[in-house]
C-alpha atoms as a PDB file:
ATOM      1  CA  UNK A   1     -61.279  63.562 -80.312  1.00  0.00           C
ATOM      2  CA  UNK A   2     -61.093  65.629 -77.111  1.00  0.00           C
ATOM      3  CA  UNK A   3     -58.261  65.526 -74.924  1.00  0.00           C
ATOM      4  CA  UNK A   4     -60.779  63.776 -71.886  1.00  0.00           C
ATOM      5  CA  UNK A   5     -61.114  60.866 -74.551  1.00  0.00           C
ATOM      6  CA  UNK A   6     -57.274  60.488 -75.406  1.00  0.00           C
ATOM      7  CA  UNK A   7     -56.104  60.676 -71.473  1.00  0.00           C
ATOM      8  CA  UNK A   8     -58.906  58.149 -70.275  1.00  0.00           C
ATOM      9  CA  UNK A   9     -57.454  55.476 -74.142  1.00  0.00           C
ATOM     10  CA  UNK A  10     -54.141  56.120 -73.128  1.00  0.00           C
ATOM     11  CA  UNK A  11     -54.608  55.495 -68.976  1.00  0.00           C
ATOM     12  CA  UNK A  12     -56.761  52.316 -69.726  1.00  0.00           C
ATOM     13  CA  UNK A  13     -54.667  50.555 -72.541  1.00  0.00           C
ATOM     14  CA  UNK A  14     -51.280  51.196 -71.248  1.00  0.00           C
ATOM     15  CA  UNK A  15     -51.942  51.217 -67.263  1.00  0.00           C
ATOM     16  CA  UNK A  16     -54.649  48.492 -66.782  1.00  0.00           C
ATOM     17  CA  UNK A  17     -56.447  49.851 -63.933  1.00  0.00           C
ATOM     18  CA  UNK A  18     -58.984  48.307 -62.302  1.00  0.00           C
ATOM     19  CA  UNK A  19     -60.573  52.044 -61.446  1.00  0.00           C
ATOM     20  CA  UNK A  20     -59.901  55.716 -62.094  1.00  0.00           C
ATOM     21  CA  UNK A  21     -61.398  59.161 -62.596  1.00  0.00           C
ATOM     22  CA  UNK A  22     -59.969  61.518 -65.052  1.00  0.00           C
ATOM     23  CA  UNK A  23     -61.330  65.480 -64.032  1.00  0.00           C
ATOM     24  CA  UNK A  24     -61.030  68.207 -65.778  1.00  0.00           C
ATOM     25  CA  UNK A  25     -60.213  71.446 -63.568  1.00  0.00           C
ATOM     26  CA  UNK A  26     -60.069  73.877 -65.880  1.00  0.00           C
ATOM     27  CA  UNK A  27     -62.849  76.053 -64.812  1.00  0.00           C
ATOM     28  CA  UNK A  28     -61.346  76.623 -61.349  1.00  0.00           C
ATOM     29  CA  UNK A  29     -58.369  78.578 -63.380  1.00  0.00           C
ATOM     30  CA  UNK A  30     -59.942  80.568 -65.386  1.00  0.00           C
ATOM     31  CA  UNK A  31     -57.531  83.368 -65.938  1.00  0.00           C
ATOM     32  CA  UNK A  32     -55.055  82.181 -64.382  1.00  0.00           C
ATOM     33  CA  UNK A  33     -51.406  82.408 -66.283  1.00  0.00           C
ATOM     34  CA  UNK A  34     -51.879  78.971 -67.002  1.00  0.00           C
ATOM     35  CA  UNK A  35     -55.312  79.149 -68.679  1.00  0.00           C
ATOM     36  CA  UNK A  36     -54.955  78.824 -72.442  1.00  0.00           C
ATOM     37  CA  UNK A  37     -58.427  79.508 -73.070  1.00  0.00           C
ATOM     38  CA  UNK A  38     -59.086  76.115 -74.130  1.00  0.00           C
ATOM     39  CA  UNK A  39     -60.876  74.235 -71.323  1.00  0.00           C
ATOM     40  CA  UNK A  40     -58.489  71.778 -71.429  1.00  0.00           C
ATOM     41  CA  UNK A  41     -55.142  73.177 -69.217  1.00  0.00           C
ATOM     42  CA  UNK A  42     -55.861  71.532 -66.120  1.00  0.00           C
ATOM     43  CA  UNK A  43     -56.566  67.934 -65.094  1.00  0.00           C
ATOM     44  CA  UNK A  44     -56.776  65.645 -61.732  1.00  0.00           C
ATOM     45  CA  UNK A  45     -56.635  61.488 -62.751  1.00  0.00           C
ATOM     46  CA  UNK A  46     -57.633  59.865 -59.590  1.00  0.00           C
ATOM     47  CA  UNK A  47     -56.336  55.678 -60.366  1.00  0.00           C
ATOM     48  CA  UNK A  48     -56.057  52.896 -58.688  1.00  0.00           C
ATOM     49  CA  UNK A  49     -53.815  50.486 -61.204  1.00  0.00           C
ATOM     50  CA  UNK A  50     -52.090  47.554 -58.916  1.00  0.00           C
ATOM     51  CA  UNK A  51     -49.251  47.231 -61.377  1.00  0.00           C
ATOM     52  CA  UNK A  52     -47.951  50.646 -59.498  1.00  0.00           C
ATOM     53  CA  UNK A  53     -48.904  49.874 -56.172  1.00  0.00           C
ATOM     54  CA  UNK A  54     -45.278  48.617 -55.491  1.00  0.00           C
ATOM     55  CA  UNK A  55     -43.861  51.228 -57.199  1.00  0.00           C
ATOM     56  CA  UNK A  56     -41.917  54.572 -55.222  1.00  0.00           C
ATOM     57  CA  UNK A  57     -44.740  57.534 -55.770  1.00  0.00           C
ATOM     58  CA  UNK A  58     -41.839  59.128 -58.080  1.00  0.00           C
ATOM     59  CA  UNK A  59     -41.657  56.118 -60.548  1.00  0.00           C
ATOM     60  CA  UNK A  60     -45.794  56.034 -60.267  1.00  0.00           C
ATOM     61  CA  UNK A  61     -45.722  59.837 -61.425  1.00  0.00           C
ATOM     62  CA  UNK A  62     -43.071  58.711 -63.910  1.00  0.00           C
ATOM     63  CA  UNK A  63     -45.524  55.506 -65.379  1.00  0.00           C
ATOM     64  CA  UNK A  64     -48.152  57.770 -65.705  1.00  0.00           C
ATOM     65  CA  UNK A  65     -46.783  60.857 -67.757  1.00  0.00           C
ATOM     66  CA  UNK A  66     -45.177  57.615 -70.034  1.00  0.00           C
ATOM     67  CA  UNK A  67     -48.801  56.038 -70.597  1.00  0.00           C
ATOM     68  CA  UNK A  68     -50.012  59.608 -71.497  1.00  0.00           C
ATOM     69  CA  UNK A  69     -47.021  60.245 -74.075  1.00  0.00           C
ATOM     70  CA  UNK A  70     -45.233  63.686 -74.860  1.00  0.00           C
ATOM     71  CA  UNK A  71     -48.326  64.770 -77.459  1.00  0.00           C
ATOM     72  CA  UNK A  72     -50.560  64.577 -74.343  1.00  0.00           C
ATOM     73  CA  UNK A  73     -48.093  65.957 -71.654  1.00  0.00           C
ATOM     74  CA  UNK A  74     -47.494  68.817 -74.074  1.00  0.00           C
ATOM     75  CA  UNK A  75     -51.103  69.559 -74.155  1.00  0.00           C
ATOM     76  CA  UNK A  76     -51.708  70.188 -70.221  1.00  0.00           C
ATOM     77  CA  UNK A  77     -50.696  72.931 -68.223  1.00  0.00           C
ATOM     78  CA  UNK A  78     -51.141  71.101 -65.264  1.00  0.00           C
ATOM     79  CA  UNK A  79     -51.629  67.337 -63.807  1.00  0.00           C
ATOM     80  CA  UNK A  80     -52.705  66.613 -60.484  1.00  0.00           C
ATOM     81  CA  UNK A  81     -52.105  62.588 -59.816  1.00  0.00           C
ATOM     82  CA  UNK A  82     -53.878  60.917 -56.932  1.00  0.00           C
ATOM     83  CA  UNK A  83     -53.448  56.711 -56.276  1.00  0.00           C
ATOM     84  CA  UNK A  84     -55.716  54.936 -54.569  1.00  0.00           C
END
């Protein structure tokens, strides 16, 4: 299973949203430090989940790195979050 699959199982089971993108930016690093050659370093979730809407933008960021779990986090070199 690629890492798109487990971010968008992990985002809709455990954060309910009612919409959200996840993007893969990897290609726009390519060489950069960060790049592991993988294709799979750098990633943008764009969600709009209502449970968080009440929620500080820290504790949002926090919700979101807990639905994707330590295996995933340790995967990515970089997350960009975005809330709608």
């Amino acid at each position: 299973m690629g890492l798109e699959v487990e971010i968008v199982e992990a985002i809709k089971t455990k954060l309910k949203p009612v919409d959200f993108q996840v993007i893969n930016e990897s290609h726009l690093h390519a060489g950069h430090s960060g790049d592991d050659g993988s294709g799979e370093s750098h990633w943008k979730i764009v969600l709009d989940a209502p449970d968080l809407a009440d929620k500080s933008r820290l504790a949002r960021h926090r919700a979101v790195h807990a639905a994707l779990g330590p295996d995933i986090i340790g995967r990515l070199h970089a997350l960009a979050i975005t809330f709608r």
